[in-house]
C-alpha atoms as a PDB file:
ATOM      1  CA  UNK A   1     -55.093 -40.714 -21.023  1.00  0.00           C
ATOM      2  CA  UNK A   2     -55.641 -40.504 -25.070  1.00  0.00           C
ATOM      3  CA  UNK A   3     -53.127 -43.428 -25.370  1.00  0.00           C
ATOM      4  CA  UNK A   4     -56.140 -45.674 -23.128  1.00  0.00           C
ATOM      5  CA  UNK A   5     -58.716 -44.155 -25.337  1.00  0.00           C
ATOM      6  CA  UNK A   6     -57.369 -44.635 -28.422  1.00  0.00           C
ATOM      7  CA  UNK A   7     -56.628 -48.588 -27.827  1.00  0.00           C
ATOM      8  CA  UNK A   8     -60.372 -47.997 -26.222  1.00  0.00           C
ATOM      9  CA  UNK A   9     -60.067 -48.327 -30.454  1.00  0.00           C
ATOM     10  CA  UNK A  10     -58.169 -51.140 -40.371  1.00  0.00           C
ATOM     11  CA  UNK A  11     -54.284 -50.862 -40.290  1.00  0.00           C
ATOM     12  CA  UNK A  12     -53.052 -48.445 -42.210  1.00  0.00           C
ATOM     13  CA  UNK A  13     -56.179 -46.307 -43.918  1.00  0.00           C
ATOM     14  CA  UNK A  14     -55.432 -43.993 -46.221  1.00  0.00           C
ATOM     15  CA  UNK A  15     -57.227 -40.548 -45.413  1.00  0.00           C
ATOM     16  CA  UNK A  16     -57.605 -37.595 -48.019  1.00  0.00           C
ATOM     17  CA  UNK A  17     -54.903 -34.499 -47.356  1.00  0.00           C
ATOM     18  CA  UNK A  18     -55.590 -32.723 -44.109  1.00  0.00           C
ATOM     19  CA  UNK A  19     -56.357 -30.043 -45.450  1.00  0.00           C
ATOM     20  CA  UNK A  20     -59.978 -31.156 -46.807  1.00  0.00           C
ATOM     21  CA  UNK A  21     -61.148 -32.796 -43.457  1.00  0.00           C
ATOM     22  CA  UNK A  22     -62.515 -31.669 -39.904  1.00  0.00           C
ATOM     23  CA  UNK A  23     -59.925 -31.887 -37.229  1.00  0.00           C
ATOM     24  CA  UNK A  24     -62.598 -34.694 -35.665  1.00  0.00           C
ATOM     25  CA  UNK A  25     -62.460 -36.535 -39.050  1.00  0.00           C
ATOM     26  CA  UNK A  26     -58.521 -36.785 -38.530  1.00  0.00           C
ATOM     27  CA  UNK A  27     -58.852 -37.786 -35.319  1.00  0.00           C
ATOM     28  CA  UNK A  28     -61.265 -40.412 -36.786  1.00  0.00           C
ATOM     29  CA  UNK A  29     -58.515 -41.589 -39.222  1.00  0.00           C
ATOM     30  CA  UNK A  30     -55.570 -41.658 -36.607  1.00  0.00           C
ATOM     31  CA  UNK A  31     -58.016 -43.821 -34.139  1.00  0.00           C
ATOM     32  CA  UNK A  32     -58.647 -46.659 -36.733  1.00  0.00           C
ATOM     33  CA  UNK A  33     -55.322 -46.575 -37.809  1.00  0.00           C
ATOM     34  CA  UNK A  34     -53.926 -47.679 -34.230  1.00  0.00           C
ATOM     35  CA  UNK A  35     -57.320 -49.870 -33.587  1.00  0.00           C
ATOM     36  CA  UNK A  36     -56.084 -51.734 -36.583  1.00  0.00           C
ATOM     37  CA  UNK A  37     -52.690 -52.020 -35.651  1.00  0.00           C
ATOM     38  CA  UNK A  38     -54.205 -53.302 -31.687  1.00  0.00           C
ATOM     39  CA  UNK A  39     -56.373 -55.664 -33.226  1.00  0.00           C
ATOM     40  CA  UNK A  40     -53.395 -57.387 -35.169  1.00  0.00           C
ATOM     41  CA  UNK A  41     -51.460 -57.912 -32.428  1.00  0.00           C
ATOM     42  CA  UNK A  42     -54.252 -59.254 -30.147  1.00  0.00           C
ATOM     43  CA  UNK A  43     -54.643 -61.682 -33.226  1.00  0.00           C
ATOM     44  CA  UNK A  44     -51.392 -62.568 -33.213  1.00  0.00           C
ATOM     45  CA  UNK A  45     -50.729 -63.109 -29.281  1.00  0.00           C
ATOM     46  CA  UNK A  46     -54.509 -65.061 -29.059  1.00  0.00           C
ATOM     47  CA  UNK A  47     -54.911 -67.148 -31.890  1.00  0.00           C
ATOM     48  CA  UNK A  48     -58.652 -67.557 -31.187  1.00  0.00           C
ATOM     49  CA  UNK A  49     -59.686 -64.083 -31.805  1.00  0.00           C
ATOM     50  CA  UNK A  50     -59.313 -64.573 -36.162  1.00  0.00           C
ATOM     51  CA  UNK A  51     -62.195 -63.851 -37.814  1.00  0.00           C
ATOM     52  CA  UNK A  52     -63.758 -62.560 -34.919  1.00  0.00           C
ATOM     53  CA  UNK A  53     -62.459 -59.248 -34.248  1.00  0.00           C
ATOM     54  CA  UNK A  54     -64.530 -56.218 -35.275  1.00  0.00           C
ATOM     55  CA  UNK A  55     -63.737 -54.233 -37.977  1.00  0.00           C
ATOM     56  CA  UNK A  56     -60.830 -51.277 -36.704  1.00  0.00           C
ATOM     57  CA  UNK A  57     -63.882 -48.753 -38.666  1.00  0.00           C
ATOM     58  CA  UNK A  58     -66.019 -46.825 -35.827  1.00  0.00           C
ATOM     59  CA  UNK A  59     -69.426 -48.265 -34.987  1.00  0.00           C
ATOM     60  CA  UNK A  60     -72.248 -46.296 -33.896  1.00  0.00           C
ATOM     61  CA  UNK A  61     -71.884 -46.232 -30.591  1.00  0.00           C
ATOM     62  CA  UNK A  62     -67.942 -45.781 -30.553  1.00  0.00           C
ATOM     63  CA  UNK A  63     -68.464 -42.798 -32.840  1.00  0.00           C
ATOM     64  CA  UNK A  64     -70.915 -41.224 -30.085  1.00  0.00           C
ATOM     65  CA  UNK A  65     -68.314 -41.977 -27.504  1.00  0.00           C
ATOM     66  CA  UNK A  66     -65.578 -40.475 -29.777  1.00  0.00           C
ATOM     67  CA  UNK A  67     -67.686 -37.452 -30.378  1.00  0.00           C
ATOM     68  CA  UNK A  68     -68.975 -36.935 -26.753  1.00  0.00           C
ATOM     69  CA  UNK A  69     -65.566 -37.593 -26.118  1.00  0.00           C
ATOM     70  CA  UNK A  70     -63.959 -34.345 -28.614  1.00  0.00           C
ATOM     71  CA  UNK A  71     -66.917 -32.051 -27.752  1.00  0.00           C
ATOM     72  CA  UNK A  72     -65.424 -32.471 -24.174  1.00  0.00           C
ATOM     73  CA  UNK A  73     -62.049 -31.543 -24.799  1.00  0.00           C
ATOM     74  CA  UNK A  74     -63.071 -28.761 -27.250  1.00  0.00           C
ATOM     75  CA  UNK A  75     -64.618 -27.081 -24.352  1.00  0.00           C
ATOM     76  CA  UNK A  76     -62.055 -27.418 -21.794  1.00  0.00           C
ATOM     77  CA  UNK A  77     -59.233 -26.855 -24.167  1.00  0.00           C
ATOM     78  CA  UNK A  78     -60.083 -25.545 -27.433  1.00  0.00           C
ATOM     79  CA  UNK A  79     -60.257 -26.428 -31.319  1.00  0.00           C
ATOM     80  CA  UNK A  80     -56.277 -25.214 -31.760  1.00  0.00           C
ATOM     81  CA  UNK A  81     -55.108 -27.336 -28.890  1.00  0.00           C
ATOM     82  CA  UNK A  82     -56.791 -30.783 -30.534  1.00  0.00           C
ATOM     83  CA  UNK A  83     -55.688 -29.741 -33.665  1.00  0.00           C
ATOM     84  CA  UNK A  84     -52.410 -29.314 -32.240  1.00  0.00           C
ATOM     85  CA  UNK A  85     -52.933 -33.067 -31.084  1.00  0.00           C
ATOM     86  CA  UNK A  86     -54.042 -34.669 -33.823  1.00  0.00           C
ATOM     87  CA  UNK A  87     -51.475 -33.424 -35.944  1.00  0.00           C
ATOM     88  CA  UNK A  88     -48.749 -34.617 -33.060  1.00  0.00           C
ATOM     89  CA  UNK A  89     -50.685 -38.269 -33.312  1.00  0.00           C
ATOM     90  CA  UNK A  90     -50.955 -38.015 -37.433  1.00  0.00           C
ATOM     91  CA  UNK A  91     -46.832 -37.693 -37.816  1.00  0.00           C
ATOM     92  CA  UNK A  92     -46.356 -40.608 -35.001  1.00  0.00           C
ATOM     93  CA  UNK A  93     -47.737 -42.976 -37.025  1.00  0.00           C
ATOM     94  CA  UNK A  94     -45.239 -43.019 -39.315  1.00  0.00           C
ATOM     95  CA  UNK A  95     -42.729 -44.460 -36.154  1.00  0.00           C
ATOM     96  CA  UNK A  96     -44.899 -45.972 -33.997  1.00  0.00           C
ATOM     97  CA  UNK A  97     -44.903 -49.528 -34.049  1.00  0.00           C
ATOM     98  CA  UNK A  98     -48.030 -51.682 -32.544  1.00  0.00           C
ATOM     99  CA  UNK A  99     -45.983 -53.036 -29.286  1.00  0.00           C
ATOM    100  CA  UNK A 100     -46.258 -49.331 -28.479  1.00  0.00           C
ATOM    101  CA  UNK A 101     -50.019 -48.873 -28.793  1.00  0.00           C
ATOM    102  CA  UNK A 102     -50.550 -52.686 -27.343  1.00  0.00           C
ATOM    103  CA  UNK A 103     -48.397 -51.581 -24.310  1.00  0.00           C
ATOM    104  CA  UNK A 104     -49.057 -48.258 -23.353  1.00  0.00           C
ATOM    105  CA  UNK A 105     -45.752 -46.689 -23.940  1.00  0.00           C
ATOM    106  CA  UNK A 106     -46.722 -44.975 -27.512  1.00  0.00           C
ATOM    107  CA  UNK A 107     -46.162 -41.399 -26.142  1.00  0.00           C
ATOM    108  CA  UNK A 108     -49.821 -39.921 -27.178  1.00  0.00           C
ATOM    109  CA  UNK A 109     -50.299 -36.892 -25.247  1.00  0.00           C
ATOM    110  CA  UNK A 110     -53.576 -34.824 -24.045  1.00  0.00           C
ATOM    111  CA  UNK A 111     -54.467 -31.866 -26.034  1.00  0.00           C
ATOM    112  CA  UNK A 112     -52.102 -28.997 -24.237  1.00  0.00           C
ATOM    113  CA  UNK A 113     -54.243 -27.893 -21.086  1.00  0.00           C
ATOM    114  CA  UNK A 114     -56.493 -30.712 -20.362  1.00  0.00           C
ATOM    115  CA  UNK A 115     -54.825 -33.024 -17.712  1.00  0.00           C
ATOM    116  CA  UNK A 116     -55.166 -37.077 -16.945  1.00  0.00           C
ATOM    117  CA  UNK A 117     -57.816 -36.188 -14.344  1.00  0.00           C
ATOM    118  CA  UNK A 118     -59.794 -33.922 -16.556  1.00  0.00           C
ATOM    119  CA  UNK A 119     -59.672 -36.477 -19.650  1.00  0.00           C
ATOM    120  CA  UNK A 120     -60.332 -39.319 -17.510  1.00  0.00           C
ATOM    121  CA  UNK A 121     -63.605 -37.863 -16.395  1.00  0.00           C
ATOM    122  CA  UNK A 122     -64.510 -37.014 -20.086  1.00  0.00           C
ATOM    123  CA  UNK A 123     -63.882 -40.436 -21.277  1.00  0.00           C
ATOM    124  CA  UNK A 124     -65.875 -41.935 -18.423  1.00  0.00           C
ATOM    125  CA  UNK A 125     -68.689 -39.672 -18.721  1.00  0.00           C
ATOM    126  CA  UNK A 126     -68.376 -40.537 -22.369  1.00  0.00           C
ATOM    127  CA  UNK A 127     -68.751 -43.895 -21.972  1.00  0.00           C
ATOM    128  CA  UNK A 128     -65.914 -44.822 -23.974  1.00  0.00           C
ATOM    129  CA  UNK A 129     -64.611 -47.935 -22.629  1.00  0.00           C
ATOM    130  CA  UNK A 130     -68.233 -49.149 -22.306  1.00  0.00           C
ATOM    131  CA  UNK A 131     -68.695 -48.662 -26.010  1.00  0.00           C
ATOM    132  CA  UNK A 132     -65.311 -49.899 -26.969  1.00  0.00           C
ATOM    133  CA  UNK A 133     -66.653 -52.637 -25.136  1.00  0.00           C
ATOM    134  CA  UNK A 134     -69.460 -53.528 -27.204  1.00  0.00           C
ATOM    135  CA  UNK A 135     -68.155 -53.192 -30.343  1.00  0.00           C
ATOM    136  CA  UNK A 136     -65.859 -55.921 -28.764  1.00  0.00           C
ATOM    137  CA  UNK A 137     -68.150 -57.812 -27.925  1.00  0.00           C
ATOM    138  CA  UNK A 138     -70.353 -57.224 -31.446  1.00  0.00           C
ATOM    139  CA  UNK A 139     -68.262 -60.028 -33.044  1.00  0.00           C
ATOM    140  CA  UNK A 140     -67.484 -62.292 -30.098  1.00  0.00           C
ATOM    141  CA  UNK A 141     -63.421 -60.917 -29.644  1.00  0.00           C
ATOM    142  CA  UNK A 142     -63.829 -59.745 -26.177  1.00  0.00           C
ATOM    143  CA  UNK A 143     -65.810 -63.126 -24.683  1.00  0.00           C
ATOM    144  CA  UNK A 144     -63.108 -65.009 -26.531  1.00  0.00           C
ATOM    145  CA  UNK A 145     -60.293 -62.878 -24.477  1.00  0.00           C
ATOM    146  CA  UNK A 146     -62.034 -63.070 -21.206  1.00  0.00           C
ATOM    147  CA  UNK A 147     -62.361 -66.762 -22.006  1.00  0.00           C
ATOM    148  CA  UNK A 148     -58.474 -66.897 -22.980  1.00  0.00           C
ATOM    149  CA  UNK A 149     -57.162 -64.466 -20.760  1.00  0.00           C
END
């Protein structure tokens, strides 16, 4: 279920050791990373969308999703267990490749106790894909690939 949240989200950033930043604020850095690399592709299968997707950074109202979104799985699961996660998704980006994230099969796992069902109803109670969404929509991308698609 992280691997439809994530694409729920600038290609390669470069983030400070590990070591000097929250667990959140890695998952932060991993998240733009792969919206980057998702926004590249849909660039480069519908022409249309240059210079008019949003930028890969968080907006507003994806970081409140994101947040919402953490503070969830903290409580079900723990601060070790998304640690655990985002350290699994921090060393996969050095092999995955953005026909992975586009299509699903980038193996991005829950944090260790927190099934589909349980992260599914966090993300929707989040609002994730509702503010993923409008930060689509902020630049014109996603009426472009409803016009396209």
């Amino acid at each position: 279920m992280i691997r439809s949240t994530l694409l729920a989200t600038a290609f390669l950033s470069v983030a400070p050791p590990a070591a000097a930043q929250s667990t959140f604020e890695r998952l932060e850095a991993v998240a733009v990373t792969i919206n980057g690399m998702m926004f590249d592709t849909m660039v480069a299968q519908t022409p249309a969308l240059e210079g008019n997707m949003p930028s890969a950074e968080w907006s507003d109202g994806l970081r409140a999703a994101y947040t919402c979104m953490y503070d969830g799985f903290v409580a079900e699961v723990g601060e070790p267990a998304m640690e655990a996660m985002v350290a699994s998704m921090e060393a996969q980006l050095d092999t995955i490749t953005p026909e992975e994230v586009m299509n699903g099969s980038a193996d991005i796992d829950n944090p260790e106790g927190l099934s589909d069902a349980q992260a599914a109803e966090i993300v929707a109670d989040c609002g994730m894909m509702e503010a993923f969404m409008t930060h689509m929509s902020s630049t014109g991308a996603l009426q472009i690939l409803m016009q396209d698609g």
